[in-house]
Protein backbone atom coordinates (compact mmCIF):
# COMPACT_ATOMS: atom_id res chain seq x y z
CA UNK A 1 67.33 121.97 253.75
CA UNK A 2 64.21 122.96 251.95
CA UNK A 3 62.27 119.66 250.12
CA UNK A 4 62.18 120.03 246.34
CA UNK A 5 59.10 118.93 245.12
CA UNK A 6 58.23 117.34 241.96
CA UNK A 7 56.37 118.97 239.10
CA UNK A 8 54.21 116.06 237.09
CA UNK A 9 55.61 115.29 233.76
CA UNK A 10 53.83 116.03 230.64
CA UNK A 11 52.45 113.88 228.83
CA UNK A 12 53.01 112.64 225.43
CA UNK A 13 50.58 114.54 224.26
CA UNK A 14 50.56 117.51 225.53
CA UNK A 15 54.30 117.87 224.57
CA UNK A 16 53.26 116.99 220.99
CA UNK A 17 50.60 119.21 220.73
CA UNK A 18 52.89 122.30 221.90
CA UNK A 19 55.75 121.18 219.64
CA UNK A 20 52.79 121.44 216.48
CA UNK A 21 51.80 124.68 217.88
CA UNK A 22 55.05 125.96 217.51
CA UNK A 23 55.57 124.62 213.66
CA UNK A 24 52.46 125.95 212.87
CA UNK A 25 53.62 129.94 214.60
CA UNK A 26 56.66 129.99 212.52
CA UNK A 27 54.83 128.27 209.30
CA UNK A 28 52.28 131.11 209.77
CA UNK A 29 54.77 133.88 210.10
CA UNK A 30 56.94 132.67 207.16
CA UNK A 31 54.00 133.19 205.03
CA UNK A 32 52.96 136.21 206.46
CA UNK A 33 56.69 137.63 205.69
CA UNK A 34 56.12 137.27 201.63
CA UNK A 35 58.82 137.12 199.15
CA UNK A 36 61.23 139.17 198.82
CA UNK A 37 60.96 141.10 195.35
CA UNK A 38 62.84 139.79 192.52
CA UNK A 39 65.91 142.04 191.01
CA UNK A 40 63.68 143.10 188.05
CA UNK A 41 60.61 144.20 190.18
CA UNK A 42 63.01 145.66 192.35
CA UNK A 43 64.17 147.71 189.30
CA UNK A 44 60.38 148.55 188.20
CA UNK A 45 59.68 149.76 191.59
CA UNK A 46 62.33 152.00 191.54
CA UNK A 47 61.71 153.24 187.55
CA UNK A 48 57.76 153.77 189.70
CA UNK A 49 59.22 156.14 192.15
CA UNK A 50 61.71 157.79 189.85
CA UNK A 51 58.45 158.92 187.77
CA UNK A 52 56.17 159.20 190.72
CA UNK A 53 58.80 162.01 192.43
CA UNK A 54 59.05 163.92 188.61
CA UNK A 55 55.21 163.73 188.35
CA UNK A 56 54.88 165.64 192.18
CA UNK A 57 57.69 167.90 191.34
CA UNK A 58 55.96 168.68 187.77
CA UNK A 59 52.35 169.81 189.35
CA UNK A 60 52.74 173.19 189.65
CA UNK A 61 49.91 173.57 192.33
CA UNK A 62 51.55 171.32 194.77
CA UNK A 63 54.78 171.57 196.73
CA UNK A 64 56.35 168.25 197.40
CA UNK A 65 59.68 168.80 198.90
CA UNK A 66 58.61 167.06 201.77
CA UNK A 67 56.85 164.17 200.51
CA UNK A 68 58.35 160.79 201.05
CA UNK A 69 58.17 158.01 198.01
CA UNK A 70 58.32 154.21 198.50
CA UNK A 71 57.10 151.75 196.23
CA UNK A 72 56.43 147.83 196.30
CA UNK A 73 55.49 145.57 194.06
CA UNK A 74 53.72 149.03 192.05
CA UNK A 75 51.67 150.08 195.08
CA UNK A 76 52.78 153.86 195.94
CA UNK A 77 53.71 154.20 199.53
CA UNK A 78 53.36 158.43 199.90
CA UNK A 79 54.40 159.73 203.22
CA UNK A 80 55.81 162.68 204.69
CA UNK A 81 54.26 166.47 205.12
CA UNK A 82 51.80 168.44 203.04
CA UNK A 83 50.82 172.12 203.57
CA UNK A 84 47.09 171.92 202.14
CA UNK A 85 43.90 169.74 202.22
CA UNK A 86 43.64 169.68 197.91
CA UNK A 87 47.41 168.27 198.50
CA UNK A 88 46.22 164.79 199.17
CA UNK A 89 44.22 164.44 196.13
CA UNK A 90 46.92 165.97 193.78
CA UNK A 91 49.51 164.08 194.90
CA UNK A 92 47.18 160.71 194.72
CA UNK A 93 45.92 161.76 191.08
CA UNK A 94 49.68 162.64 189.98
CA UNK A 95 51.33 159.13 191.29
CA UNK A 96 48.33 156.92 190.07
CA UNK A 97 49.21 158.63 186.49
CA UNK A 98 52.61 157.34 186.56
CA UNK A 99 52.52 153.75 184.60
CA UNK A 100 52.70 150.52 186.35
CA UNK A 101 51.33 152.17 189.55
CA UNK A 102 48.89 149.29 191.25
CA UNK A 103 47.46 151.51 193.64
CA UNK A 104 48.25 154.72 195.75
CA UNK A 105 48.71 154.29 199.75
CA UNK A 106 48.62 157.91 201.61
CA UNK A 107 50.16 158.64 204.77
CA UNK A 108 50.81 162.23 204.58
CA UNK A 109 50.45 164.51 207.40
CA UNK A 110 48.41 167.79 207.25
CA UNK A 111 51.27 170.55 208.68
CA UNK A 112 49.69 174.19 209.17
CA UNK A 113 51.41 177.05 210.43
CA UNK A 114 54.45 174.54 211.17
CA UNK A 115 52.33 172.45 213.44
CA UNK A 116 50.97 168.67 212.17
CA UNK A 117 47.59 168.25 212.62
């Protein structure tokens, strides 16, 4: 039968100082995390992206279908496809139009000839 050897026990302190490392992770993280938003800014950011989507839809030099909308806490979250290089600046000059929009965030993709570039 094989001999089972010992491991040394921590000591006090080292156990201490891992269990504050660990409080301090998940304090960290918690904060990172943020509140949730309250029902009423929950209801502005949707009023936002109501008005953002009619103010794409409305320019008559760009074509929107396939941009995505998401807004939080009035920053414009604009994803999705666009089919020309001017598209990027019509689409952020048409949401940051819309009143109560904080600030525009683009994340379109470029797609020519069917292909994202």
């Amino acid at each position: 039968m094989g001999t089972r050897q010992e491991q040394p026990a921590e000591s006090y302190g080292t156990r201490v100082f891992h269990a504050a490392s660990l409080v301090a992770a998940f304090g960290l993280m918690a904060c990172a995390t943020g509140q949730p938003p309250y029902p009423g800014e929950r209801a502005a950011d949707s009023s936002i992206a109501h008005q953002v989507r009619v103010a794409l839809n409305s320019d008559p030099q760009l074509y929107a279908r396939h941009v995505d909308i998401s807004v939080n806490q009035g920053v414009v979250h604009l994803g999705g496809y666009v089919w020309a290089p001017e598209d990027f600046e019509l689409a952020r000059k048409d949401a940051q139009g819309v009143p109560g929009v904080k600030a525009v965030d683009l994340r379109m993709q470029l797609l020519r000839g069917g292909m994202a570039k």
